[in-house]
C-alpha atoms as a PDB file:
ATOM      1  CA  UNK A   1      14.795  10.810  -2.105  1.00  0.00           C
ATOM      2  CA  UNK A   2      11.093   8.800  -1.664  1.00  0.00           C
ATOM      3  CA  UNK A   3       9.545   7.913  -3.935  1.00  0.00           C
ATOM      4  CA  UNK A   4       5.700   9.823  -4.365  1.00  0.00           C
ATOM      5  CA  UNK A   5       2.790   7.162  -4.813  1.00  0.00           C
ATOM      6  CA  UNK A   6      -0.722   6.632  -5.262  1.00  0.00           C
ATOM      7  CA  UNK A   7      -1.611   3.013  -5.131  1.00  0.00           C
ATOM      8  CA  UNK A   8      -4.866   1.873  -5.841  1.00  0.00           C
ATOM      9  CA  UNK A   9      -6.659  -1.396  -4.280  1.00  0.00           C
ATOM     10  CA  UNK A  10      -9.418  -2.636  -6.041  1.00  0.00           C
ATOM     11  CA  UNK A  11     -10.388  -5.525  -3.225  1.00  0.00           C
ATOM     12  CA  UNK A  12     -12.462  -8.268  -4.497  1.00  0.00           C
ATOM     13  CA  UNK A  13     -14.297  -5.778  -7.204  1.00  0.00           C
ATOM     14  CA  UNK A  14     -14.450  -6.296 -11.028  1.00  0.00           C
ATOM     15  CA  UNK A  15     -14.900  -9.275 -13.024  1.00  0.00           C
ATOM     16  CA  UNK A  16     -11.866  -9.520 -15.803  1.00  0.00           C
ATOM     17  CA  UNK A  17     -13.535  -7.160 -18.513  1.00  0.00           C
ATOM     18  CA  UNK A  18     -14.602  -4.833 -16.515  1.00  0.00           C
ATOM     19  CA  UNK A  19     -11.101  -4.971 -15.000  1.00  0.00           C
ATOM     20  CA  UNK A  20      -9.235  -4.670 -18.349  1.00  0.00           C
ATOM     21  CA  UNK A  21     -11.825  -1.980 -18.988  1.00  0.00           C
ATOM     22  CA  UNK A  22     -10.943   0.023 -16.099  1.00  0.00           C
ATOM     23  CA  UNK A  23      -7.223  -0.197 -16.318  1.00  0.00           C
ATOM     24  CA  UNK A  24      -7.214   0.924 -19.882  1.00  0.00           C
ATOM     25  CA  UNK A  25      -8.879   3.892 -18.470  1.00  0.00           C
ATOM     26  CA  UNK A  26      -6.329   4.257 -16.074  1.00  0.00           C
ATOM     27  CA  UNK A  27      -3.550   4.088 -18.182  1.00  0.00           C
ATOM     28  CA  UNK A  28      -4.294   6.687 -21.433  1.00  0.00           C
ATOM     29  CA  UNK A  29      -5.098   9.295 -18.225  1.00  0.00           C
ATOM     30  CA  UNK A  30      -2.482   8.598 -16.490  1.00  0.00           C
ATOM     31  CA  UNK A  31       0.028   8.851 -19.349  1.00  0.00           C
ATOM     32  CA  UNK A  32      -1.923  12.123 -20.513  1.00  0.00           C
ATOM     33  CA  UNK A  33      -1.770  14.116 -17.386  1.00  0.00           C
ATOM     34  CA  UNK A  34       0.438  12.429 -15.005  1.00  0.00           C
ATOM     35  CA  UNK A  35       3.418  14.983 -14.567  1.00  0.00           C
ATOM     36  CA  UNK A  36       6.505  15.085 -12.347  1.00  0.00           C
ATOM     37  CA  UNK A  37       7.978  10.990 -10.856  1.00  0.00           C
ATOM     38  CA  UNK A  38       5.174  10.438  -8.866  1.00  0.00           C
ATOM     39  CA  UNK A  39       4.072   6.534  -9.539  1.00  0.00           C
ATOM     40  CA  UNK A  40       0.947   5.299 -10.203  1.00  0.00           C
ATOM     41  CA  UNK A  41       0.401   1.769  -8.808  1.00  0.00           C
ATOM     42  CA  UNK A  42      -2.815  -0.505  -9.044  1.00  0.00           C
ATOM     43  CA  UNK A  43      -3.029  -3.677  -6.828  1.00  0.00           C
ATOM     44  CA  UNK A  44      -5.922  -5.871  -8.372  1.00  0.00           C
ATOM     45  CA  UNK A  45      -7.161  -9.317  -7.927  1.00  0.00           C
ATOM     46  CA  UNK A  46      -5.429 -12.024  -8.843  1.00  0.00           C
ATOM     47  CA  UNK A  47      -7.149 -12.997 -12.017  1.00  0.00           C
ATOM     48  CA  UNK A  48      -6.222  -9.659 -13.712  1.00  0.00           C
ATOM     49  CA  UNK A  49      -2.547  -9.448 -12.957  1.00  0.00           C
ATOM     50  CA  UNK A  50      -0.980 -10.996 -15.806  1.00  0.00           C
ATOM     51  CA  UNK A  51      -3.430  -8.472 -17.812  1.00  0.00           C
ATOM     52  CA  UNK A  52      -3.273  -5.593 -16.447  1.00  0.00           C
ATOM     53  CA  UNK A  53       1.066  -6.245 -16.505  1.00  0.00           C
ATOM     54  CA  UNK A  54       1.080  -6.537 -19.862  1.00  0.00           C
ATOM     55  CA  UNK A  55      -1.301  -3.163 -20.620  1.00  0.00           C
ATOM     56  CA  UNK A  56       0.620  -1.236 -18.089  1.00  0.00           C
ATOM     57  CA  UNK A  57       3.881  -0.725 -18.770  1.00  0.00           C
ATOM     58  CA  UNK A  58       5.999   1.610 -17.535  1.00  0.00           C
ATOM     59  CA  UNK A  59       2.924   3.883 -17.286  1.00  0.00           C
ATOM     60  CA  UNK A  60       0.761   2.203 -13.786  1.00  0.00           C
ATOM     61  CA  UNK A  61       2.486  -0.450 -12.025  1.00  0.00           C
ATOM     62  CA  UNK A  62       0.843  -3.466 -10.789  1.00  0.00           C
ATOM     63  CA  UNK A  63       0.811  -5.452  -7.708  1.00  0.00           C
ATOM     64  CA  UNK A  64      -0.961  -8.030  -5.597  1.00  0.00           C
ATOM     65  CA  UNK A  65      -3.345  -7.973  -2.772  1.00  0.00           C
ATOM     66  CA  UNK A  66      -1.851 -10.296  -0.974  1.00  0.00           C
ATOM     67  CA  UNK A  67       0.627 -13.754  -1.182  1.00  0.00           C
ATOM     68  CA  UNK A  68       1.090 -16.984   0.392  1.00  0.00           C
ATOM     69  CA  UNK A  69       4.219 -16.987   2.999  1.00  0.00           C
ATOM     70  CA  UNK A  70       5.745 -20.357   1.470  1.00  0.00           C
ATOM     71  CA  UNK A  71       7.551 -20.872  -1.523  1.00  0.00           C
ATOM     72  CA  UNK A  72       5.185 -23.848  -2.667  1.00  0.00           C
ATOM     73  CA  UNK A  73       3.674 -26.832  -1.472  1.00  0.00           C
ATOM     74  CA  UNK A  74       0.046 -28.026  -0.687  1.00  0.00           C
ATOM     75  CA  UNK A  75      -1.845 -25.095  -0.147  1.00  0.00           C
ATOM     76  CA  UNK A  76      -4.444 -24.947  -2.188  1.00  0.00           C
ATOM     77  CA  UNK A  77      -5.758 -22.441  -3.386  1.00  0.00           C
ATOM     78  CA  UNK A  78      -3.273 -20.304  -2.278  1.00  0.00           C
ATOM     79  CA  UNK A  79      -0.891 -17.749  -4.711  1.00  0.00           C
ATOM     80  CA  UNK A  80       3.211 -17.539  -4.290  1.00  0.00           C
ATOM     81  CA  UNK A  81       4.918 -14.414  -4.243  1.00  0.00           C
ATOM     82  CA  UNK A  82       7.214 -16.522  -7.380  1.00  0.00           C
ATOM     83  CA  UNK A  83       3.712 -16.707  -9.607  1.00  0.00           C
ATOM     84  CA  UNK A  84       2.977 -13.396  -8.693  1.00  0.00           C
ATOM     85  CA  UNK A  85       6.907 -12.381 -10.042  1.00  0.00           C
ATOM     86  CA  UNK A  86       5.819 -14.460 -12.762  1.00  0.00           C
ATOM     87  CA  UNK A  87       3.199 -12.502 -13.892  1.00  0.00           C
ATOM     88  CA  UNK A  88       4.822  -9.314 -14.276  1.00  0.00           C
ATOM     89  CA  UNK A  89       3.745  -7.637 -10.916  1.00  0.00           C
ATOM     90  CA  UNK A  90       6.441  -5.311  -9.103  1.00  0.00           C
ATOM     91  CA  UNK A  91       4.669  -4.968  -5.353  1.00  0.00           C
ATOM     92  CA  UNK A  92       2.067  -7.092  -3.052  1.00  0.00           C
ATOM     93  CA  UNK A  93       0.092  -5.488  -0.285  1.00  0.00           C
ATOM     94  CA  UNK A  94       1.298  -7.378   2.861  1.00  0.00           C
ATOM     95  CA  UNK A  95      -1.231  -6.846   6.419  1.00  0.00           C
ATOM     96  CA  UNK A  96      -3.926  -5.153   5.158  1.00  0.00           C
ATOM     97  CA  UNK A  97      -6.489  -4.412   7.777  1.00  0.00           C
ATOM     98  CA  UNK A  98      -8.903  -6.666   6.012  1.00  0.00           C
ATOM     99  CA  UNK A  99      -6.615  -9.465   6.067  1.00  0.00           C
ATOM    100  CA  UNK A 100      -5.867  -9.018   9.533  1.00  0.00           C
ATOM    101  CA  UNK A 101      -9.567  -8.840  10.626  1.00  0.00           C
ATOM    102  CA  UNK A 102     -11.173 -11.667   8.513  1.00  0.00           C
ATOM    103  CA  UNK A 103      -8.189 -13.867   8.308  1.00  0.00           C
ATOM    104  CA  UNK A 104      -6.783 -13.476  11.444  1.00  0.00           C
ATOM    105  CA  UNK A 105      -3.545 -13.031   9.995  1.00  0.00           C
ATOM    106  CA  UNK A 106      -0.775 -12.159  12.895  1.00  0.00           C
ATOM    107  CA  UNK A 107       1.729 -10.385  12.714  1.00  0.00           C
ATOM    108  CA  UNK A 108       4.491 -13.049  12.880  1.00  0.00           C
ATOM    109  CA  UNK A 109       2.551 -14.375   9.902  1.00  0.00           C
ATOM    110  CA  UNK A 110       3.333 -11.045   8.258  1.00  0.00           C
ATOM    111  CA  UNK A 111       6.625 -10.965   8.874  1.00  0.00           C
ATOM    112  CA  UNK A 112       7.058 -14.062   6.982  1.00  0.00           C
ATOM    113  CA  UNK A 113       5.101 -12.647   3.883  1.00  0.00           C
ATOM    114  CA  UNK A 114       7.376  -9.519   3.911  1.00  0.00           C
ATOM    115  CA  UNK A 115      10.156 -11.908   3.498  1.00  0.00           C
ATOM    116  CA  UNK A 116       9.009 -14.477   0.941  1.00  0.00           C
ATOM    117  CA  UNK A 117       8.065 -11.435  -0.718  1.00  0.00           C
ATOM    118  CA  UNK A 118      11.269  -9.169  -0.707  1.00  0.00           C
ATOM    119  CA  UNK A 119      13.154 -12.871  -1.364  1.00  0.00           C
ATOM    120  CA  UNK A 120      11.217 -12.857  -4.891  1.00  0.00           C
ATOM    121  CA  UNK A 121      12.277  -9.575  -6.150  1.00  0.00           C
ATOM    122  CA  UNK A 122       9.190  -7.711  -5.283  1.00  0.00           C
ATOM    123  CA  UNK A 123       8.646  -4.517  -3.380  1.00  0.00           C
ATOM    124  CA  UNK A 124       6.041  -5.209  -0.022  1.00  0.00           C
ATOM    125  CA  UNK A 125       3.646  -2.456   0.708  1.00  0.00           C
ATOM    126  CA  UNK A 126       3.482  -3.223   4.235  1.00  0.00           C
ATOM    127  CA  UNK A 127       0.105  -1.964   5.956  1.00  0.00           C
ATOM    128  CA  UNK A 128      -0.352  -1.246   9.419  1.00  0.00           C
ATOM    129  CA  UNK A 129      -3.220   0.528  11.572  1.00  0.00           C
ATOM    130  CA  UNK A 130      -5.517   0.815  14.820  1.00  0.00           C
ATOM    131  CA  UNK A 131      -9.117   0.112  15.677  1.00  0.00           C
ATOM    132  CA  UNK A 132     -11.227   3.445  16.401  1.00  0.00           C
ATOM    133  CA  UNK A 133     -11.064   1.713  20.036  1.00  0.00           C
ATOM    134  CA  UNK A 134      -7.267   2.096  19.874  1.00  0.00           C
ATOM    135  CA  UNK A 135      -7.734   5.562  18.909  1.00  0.00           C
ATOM    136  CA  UNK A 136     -10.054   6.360  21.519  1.00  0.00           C
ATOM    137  CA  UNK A 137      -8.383   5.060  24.372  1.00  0.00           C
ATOM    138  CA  UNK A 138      -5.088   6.178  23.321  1.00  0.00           C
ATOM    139  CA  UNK A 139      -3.249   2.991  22.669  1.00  0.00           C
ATOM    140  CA  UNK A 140      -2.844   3.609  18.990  1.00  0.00           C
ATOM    141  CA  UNK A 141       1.034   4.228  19.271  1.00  0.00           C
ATOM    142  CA  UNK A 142       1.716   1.666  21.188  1.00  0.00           C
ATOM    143  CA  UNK A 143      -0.071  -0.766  18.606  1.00  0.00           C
ATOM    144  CA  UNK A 144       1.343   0.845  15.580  1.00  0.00           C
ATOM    145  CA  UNK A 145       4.582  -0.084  17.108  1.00  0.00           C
ATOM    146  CA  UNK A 146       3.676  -3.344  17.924  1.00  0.00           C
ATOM    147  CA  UNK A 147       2.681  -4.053  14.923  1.00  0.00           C
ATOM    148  CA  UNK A 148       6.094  -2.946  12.468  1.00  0.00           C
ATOM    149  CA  UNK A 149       8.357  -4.019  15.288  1.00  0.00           C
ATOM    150  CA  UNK A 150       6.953  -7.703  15.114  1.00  0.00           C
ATOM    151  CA  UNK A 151       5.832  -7.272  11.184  1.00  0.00           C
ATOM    152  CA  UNK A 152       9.016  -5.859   9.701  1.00  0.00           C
ATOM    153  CA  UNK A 153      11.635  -4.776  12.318  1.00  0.00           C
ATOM    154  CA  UNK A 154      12.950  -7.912  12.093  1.00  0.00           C
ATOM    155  CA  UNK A 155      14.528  -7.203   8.520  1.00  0.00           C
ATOM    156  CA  UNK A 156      18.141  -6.107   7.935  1.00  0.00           C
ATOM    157  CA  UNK A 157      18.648  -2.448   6.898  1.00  0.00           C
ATOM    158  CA  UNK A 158      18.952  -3.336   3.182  1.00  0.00           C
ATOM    159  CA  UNK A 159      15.687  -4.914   3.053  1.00  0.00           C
ATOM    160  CA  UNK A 160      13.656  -2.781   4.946  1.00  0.00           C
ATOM    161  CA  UNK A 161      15.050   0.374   2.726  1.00  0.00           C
ATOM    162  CA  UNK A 162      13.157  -1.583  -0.065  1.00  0.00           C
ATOM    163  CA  UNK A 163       9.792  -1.730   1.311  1.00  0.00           C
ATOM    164  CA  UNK A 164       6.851   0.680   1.449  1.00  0.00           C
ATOM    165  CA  UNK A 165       4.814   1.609   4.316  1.00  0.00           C
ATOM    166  CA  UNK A 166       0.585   2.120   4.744  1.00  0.00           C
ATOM    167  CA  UNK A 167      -0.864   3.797   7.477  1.00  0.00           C
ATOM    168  CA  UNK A 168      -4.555   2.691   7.210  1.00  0.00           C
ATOM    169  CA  UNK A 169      -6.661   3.480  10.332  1.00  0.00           C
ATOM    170  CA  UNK A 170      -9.102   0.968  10.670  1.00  0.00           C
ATOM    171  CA  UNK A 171     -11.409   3.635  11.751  1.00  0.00           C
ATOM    172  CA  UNK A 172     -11.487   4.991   8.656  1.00  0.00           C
ATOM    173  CA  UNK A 173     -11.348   2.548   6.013  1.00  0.00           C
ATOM    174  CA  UNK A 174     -14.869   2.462   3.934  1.00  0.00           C
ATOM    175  CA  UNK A 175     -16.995   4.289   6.363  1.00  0.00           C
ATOM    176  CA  UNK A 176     -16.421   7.524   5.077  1.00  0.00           C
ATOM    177  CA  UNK A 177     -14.036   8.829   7.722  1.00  0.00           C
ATOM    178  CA  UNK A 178     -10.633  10.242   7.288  1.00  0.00           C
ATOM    179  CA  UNK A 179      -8.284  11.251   9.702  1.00  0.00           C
ATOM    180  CA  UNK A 180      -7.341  14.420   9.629  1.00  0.00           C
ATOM    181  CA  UNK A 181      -4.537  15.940   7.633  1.00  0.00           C
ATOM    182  CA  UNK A 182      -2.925  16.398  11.297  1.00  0.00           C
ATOM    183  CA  UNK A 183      -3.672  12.855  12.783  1.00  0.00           C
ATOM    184  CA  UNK A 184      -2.377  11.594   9.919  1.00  0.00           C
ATOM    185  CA  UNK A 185       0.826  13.538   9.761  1.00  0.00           C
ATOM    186  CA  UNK A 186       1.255  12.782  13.571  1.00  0.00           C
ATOM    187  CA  UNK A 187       1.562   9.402  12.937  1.00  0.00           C
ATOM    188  CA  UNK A 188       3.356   9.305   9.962  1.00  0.00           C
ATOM    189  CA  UNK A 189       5.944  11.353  11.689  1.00  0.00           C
ATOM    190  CA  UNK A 190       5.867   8.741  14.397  1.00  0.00           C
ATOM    191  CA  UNK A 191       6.023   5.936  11.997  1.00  0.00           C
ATOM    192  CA  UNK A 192       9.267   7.862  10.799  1.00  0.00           C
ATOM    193  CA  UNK A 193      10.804   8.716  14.166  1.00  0.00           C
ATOM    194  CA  UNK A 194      10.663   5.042  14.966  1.00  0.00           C
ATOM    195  CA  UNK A 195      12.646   3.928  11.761  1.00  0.00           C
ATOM    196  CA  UNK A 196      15.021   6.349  12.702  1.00  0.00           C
ATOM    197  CA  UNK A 197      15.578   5.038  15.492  1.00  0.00           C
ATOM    198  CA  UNK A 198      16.323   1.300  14.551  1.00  0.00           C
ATOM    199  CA  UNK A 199      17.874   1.737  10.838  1.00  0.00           C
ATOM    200  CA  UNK A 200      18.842   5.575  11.111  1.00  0.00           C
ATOM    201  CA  UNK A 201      18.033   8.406   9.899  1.00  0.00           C
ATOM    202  CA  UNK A 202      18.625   7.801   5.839  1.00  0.00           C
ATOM    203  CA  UNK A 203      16.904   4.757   5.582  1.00  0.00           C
ATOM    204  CA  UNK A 204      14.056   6.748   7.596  1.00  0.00           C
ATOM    205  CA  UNK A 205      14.011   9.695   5.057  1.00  0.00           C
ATOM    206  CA  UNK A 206      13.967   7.576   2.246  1.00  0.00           C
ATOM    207  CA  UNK A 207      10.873   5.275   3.163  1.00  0.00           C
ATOM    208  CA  UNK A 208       7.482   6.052   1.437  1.00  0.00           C
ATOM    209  CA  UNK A 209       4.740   5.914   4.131  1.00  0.00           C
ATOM    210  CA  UNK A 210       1.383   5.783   2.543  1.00  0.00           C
ATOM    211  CA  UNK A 211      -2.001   6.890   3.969  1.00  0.00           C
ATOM    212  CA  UNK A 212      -4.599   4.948   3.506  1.00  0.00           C
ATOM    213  CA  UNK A 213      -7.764   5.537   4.373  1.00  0.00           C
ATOM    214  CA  UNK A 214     -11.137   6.935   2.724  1.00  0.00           C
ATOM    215  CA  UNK A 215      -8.808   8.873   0.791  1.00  0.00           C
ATOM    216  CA  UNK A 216      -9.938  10.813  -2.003  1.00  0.00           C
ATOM    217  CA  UNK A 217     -10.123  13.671  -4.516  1.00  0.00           C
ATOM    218  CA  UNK A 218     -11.417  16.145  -2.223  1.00  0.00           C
ATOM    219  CA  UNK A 219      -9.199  15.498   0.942  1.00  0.00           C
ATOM    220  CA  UNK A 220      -5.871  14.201  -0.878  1.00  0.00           C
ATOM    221  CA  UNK A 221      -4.011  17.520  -1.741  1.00  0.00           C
ATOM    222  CA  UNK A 222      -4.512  18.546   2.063  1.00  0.00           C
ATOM    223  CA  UNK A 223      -3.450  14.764   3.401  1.00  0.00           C
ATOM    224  CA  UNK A 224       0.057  14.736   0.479  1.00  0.00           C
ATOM    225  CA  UNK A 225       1.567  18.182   1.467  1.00  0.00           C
ATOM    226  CA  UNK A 226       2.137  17.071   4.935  1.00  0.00           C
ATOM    227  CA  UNK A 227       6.187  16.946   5.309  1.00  0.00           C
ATOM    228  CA  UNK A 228       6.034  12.681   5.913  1.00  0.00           C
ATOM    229  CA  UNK A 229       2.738  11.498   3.878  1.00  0.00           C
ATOM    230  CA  UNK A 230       4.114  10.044   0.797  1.00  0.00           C
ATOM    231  CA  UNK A 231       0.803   9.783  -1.337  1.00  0.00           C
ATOM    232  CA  UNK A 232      -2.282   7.619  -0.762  1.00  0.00           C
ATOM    233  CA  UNK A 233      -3.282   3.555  -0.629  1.00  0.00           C
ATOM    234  CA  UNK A 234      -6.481   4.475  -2.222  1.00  0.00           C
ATOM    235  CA  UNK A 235      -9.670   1.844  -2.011  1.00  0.00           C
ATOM    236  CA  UNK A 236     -13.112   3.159  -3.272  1.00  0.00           C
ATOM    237  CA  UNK A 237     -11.991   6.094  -5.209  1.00  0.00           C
ATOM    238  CA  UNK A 238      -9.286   3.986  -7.399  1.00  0.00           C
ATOM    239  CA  UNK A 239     -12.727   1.898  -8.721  1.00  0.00           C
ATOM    240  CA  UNK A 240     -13.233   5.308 -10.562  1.00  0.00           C
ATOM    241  CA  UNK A 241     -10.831   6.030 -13.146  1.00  0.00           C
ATOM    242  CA  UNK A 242     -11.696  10.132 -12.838  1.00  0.00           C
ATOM    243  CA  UNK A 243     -11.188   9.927  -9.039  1.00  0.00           C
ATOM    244  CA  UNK A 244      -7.690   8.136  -9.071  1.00  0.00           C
ATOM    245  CA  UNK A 245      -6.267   9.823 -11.621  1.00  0.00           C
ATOM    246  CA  UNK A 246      -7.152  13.032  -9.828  1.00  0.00           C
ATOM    247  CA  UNK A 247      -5.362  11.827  -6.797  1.00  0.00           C
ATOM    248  CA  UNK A 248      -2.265  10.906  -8.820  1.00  0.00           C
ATOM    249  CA  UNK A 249      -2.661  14.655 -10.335  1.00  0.00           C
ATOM    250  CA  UNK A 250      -2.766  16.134  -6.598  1.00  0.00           C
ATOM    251  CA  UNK A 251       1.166  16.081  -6.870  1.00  0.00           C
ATOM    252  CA  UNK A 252       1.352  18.237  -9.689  1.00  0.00           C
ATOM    253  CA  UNK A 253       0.896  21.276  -7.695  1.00  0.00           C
END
């Protein structure tokens, strides 16, 4: 059976203490009113992982926003999927839109992340997603597919039935669009129907597919009772402990 989840990415927001003081927030609400085996996941900034681990515990999960495709070496400034182990994180956000678009990170490049990352024990919340151009002109199925059969189609069955999978339209991330609860579930059914068709129908059934984008209090309960959205990758509303709490509540019903 999938797993439910609301994962929250805080970008590059929050120095540490207002970090710590967010997560502790987080957590007490969480652990009051969170019902059911839906999990609670927050994917912060690098400086508050080791933190926010620690505070967490088996109440919100933690995870990265994004790792470095090598094991080590001379990168500087870079961060290893084996620090981010170290540190007590259990996922890392690999492809988000953002670090497609401003980093010009490829989808081969991806593909390598995915695999340093499921090599070090932790769980990849791969991201894919069109442009509102791609939308428009139709092409968005062709570049969603693109996109996971270059990113993470390359993985054996085993590994792929470990990861977790975002659909984030571009389109609608931070501009105060959502999709609709049908757009969404049209794709997420696609997503589906296409893992089905490489790695069969259980591994398909059992992988959490994410929506992510501009999702929040108001719009999730519509989005999550589609039959294959799994729960949210949340941005703006998981800076506001009420909002993201709220989200993770929407399964209760």
């Amino acid at each position: 059976m999938r797993k439910k989840i609301v994962a929250g990415n805080w970008k590059m927001n929050l120095n540490y203490a207002e970090g710590i003081s967010l997560f502790s927030e987080i957590v007490n609400m969480v652990r009051d009113e969170k019902k059911g085996d839906q999990q609670a996941i927050i994917c912060a900034p690098f400086i508050h992982l080791n933190s926010l681990a620690q505070l967490g515990g088996s109440t919100v999960s933690i995870g990265a926003q994004n790792c470095h495709q090598k094991e080590s070496g001379a990168y500087t400034g870079e961060i290893s999927a084996k620090m981010i182990k170290s540190v007590g994180c259990e996922y890392v956000i690999i492809g988000h839109s953002e670090r497609r678009q401003y980093f010009a990170e490829s989808d081969e490049l991806l593909a390598e992340k995915t695999v340093i990352t499921l090599q070090n024990d932790l769980i990849p919340i791969f991201c894919i997603g069109e442009t509102l151009d791609e939308r428009n002109n139709g092409s968005y199925f062709e570049v969603l597919k693109s996109q996971f059969q270059k990113g993470i189609f390359g993985l054996e069955g085993n590994d792929f039935s470990k990861i977790v999978i975002a659909y984030e339209p571009v389109w609608a991330i931070g501009t105060g669009l959502t999709a609709t609860s049908e757009q969404a579930q049209e794709v997420h059914a696609f997503i589906r129907k296409e893992i089905d068709a490489k790695y069969g129908v259980e591994i398909a059934e059992n992988t959490t597919i994410l929506y992510g984008g501009s999702c929040n209090p108001k719009n999730a309960a519509e989005l999550f009772a589609q039959k294959d959205i799994d729960g949210g990758l949340i941005g703006g509303a998981s800076l506001k402990s009420r909002d993201f709490v709220d989200i993770v509540k929407t399964f209760n019903s």
